[in-house]
Protein backbone atom coordinates (compact mmCIF):
# COMPACT_ATOMS: atom_id res chain seq x y z
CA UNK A 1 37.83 149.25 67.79
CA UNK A 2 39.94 152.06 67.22
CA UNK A 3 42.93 151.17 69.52
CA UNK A 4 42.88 147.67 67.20
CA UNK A 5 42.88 149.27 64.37
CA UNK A 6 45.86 151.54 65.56
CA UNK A 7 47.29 148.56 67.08
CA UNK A 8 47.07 146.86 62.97
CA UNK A 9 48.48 149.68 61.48
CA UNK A 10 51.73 149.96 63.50
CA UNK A 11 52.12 146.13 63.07
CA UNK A 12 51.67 146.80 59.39
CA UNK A 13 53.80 149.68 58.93
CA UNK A 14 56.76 148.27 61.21
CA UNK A 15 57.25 145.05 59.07
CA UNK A 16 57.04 146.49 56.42
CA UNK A 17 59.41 148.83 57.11
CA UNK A 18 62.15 146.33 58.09
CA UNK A 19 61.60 144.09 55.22
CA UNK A 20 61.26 147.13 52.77
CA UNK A 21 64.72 148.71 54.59
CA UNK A 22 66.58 144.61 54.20
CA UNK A 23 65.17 144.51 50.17
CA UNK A 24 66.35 148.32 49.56
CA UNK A 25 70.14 148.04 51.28
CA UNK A 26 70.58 143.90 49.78
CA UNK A 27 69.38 146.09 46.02
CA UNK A 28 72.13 148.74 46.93
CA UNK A 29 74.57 146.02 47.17
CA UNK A 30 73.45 143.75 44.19
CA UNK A 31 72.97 146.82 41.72
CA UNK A 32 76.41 149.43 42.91
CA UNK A 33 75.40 151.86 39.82
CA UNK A 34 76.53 154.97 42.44
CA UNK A 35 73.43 156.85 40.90
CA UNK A 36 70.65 157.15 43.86
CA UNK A 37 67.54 154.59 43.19
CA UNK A 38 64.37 155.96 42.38
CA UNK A 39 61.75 154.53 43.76
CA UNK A 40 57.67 154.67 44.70
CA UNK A 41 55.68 153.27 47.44
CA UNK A 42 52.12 152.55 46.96
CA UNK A 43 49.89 151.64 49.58
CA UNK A 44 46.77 149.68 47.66
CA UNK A 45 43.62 148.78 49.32
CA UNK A 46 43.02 144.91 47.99
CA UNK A 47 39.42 144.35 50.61
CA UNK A 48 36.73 142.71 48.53
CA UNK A 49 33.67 145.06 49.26
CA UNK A 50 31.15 143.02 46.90
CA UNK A 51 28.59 145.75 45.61
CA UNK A 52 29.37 148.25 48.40
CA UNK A 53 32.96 150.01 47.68
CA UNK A 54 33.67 153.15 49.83
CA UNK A 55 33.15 155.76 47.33
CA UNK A 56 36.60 156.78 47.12
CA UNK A 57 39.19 154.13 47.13
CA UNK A 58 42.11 153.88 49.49
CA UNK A 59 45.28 154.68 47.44
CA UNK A 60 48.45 156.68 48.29
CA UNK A 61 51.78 156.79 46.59
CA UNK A 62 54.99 158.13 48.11
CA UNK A 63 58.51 158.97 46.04
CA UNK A 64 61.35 159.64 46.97
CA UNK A 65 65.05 158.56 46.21
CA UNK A 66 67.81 156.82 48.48
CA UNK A 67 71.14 157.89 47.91
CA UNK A 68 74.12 155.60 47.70
């Protein structure tokens, strides 16, 4: 189970790094302000555990900035 798993995550990650990386340059072209966008990624676990939720919740948030 764990190599699937593994297997899901890089799936995961990889698109949505290249659709992340397409929205973030096509904003850089739309927007031009020359100031560096600020921005947050937050990785949300949305799995409907009925009456049995982990007891803590999957949640992680990364900032950063990308420079024009």
């Amino acid at each position: 189970m764990e190599d699937l798993s593994q297997n899901d995550i890089r799936i995961l990650l990889k698109t949505f790094g290249i659709q992340a990386n397409e929205a973030i340059l096509s904003h850089l072209m739309n927007a031009q302000t020359g100031k560096p966008l600020l921005l947050r990624i937050t990785l949300e676990d949305l799995t409907d555990y009925g009456d049995r939720p982990p007891k803590a919740p999957l949640h992680l948030e990364v900032e950063g900035q990308v420079r024009c």
